[in-house]
C-alpha atoms as a PDB file:
ATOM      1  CA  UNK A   1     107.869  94.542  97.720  1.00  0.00           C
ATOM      2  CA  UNK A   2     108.978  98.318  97.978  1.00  0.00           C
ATOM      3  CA  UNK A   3     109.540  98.209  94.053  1.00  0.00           C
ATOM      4  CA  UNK A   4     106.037  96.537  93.189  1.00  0.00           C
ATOM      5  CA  UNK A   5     104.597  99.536  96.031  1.00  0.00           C
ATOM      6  CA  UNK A   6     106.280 101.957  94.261  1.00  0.00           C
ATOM      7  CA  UNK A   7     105.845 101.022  90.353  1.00  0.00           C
ATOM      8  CA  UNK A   8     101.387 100.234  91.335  1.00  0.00           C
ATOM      9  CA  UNK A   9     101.809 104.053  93.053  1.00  0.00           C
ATOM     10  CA  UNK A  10     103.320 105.826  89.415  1.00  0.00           C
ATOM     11  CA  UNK A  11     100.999 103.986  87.575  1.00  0.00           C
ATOM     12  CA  UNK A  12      98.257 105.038  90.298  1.00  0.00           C
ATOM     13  CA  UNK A  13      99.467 108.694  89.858  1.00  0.00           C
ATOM     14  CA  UNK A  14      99.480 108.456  85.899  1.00  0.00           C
ATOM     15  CA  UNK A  15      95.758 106.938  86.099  1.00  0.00           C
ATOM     16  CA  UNK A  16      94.420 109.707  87.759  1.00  0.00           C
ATOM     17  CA  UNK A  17      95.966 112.556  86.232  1.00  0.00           C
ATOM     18  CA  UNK A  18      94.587 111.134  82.758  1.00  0.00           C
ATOM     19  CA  UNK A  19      91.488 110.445  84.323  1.00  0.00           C
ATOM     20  CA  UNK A  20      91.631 113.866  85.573  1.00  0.00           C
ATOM     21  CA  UNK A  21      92.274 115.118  82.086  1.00  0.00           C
ATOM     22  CA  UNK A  22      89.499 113.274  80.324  1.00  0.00           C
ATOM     23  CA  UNK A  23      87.349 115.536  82.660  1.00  0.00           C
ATOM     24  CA  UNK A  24      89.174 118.462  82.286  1.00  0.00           C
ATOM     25  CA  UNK A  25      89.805 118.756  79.006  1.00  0.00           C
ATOM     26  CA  UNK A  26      87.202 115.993  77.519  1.00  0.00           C
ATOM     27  CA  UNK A  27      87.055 118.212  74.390  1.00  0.00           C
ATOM     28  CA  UNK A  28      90.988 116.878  73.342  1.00  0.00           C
ATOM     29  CA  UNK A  29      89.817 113.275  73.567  1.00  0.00           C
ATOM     30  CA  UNK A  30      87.055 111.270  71.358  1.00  0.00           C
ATOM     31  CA  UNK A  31      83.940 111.292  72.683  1.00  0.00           C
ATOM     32  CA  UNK A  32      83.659 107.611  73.564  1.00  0.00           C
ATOM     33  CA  UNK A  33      87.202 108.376  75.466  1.00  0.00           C
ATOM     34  CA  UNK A  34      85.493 111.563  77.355  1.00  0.00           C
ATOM     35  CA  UNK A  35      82.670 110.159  78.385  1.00  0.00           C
ATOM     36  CA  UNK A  36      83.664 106.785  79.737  1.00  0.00           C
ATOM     37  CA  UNK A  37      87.198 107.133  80.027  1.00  0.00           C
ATOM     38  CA  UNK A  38      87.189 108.648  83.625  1.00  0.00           C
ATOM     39  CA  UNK A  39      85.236 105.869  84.932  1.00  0.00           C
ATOM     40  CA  UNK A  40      87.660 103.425  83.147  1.00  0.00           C
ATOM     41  CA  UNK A  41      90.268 105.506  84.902  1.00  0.00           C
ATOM     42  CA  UNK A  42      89.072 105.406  88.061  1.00  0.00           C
ATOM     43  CA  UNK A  43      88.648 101.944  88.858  1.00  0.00           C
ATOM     44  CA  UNK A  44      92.313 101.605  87.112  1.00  0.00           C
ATOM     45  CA  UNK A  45      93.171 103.541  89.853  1.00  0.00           C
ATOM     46  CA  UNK A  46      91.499 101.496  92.564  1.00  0.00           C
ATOM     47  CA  UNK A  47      92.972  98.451  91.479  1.00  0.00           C
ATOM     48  CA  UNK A  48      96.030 100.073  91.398  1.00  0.00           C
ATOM     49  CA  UNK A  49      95.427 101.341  94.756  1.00  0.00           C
ATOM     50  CA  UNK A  50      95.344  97.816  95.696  1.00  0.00           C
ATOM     51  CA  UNK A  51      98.455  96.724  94.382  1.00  0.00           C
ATOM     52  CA  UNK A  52     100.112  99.625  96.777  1.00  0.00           C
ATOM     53  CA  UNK A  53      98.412  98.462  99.725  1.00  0.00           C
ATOM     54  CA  UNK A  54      99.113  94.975  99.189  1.00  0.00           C
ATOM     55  CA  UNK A  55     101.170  94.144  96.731  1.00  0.00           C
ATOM     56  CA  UNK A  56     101.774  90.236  97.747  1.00  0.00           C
ATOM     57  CA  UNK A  57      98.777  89.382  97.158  1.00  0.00           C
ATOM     58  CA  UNK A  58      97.526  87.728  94.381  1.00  0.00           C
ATOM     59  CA  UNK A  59      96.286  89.525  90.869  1.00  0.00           C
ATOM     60  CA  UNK A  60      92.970  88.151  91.208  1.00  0.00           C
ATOM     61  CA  UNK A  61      91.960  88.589  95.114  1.00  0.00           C
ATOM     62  CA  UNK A  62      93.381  92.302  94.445  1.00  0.00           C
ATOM     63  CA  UNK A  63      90.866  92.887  91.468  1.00  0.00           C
ATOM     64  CA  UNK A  64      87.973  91.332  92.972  1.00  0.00           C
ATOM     65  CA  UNK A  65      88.021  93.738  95.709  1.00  0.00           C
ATOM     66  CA  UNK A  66      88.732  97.074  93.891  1.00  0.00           C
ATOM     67  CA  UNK A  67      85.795  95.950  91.456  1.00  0.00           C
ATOM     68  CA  UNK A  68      83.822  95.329  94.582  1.00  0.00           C
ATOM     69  CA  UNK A  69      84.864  98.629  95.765  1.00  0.00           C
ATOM     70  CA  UNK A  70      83.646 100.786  92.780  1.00  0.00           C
ATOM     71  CA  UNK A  71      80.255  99.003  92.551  1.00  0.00           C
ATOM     72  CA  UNK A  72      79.874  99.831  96.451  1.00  0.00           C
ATOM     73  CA  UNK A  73      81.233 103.582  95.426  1.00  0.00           C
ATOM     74  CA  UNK A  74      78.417 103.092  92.500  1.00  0.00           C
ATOM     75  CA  UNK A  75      75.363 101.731  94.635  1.00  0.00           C
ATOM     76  CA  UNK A  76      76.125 104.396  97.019  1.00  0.00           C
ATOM     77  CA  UNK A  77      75.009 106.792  94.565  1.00  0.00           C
ATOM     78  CA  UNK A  78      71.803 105.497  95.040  1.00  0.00           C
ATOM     79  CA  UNK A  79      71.440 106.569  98.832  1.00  0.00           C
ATOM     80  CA  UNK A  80      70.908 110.508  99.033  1.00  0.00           C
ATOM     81  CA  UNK A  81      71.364 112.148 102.591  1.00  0.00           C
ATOM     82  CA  UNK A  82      72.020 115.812 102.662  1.00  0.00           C
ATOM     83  CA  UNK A  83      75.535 115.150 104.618  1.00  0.00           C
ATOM     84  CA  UNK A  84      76.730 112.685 101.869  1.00  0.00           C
ATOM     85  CA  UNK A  85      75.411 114.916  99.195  1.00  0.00           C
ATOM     86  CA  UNK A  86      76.650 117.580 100.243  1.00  0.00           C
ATOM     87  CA  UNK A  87      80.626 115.935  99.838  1.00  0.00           C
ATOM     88  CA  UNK A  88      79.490 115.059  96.937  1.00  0.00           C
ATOM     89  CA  UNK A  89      78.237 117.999  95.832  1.00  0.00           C
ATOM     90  CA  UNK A  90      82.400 119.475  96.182  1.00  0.00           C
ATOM     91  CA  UNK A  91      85.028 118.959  93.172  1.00  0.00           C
ATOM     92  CA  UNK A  92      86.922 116.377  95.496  1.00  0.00           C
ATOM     93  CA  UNK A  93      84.099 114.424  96.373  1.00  0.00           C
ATOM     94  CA  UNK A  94      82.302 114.494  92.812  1.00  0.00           C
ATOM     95  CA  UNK A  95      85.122 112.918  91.602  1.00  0.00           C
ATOM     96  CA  UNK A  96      85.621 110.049  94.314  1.00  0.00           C
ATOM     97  CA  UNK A  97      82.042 109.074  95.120  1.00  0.00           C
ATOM     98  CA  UNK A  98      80.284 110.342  91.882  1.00  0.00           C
ATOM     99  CA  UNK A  99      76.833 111.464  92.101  1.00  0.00           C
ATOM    100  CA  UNK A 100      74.123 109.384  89.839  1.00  0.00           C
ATOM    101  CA  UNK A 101      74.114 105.960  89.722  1.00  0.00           C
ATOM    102  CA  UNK A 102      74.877 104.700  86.275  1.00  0.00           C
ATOM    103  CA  UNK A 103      74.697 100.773  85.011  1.00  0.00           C
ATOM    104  CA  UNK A 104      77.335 101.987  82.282  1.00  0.00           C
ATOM    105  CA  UNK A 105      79.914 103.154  85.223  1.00  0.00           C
ATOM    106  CA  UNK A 106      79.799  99.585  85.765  1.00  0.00           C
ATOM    107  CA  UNK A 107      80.909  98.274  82.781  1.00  0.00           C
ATOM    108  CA  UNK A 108      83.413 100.773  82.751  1.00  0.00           C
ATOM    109  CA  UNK A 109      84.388  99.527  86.120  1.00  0.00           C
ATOM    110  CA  UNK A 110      84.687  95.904  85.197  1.00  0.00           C
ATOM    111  CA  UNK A 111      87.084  97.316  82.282  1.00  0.00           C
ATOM    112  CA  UNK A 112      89.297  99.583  84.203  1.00  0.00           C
ATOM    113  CA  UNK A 113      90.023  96.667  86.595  1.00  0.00           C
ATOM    114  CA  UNK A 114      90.090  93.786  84.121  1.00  0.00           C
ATOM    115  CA  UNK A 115      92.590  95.870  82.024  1.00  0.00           C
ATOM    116  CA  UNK A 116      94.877  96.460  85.039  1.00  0.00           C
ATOM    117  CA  UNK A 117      94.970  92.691  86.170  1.00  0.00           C
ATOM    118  CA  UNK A 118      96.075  92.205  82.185  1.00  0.00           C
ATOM    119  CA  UNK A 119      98.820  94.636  82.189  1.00  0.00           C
ATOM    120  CA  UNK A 120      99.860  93.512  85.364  1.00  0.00           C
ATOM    121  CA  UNK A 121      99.568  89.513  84.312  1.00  0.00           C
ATOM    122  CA  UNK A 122     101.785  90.428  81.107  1.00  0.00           C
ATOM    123  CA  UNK A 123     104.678  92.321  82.953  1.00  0.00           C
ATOM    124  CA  UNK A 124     104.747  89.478  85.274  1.00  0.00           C
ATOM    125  CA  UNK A 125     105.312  86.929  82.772  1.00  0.00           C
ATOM    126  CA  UNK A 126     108.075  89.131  80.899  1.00  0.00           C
ATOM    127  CA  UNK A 127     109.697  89.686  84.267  1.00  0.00           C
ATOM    128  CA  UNK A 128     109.943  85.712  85.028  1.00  0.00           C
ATOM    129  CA  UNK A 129     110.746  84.949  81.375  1.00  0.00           C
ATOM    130  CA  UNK A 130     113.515  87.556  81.354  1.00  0.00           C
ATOM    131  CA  UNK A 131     117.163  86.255  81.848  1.00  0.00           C
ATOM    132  CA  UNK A 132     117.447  89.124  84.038  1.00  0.00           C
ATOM    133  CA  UNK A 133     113.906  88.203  86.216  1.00  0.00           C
ATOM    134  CA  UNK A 134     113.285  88.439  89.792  1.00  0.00           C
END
């Protein structure tokens, strides 16, 4: 359990620091990649998030609930009050709770998780098919 923890943290860290550079530096990347690959990134990282928290449980509960996560994250966009607006209105908070409501974000949502349940799927068949597998 520890390992798993530790290997879904990395991968958490490397998700948002090239989410953080598609953002940052979205003139390095094709446009496609700077405009949705943040989003992507983000709910990479939520799913990811998951896997620290708990990583027993299966691939699929794990995914449902980050993607249920960003799409709450994304319909809260859609309430404005001046104390939630005004976190998001900070560099920290713009970048955890957005601040327009997009239909795309959710797409990119569905991708960012679906692509993380993949990766995750694959490395768990390679692990159990290994002579060496736990």
């Amino acid at each position: 359990m520890i390992r798993a923890r530790l290997c879904f943290a990395v991968a958490a860290m490397v998700a948002i620091a090239l989410g953080l550079a598609t953002r940052m530096a979205s003139e390095a990347f094709p446009e496609a990649i700077a405009i949705y690959g943040g989003d992507v990134l983000w709910a990479s990282t939520a799913a990811l998030l998951a896997g620290v928290l708990l990583p027993g449980a299966r691939t699929s509960w794990r995914s449902a609930g980050a993607f249920a996560f960003a799409v709450a994250v994304e319909c809260s966009q859609l309430y404005h009050a001046p104390w939630i607006d005004s976190i998001r209105s900070t560099t920290p908070g713009a970048l955890v709770l957005g601040s327009g409501f997009l239909w795309s974000d959710i797409a990119c949502y569905a991708a960012g998780v679906g692509i993380v349940a993949v990766v995750e799927s694959v490395l768990r068949g390679a692990i159990r098919s290994s002579p060496h597998g736990a």
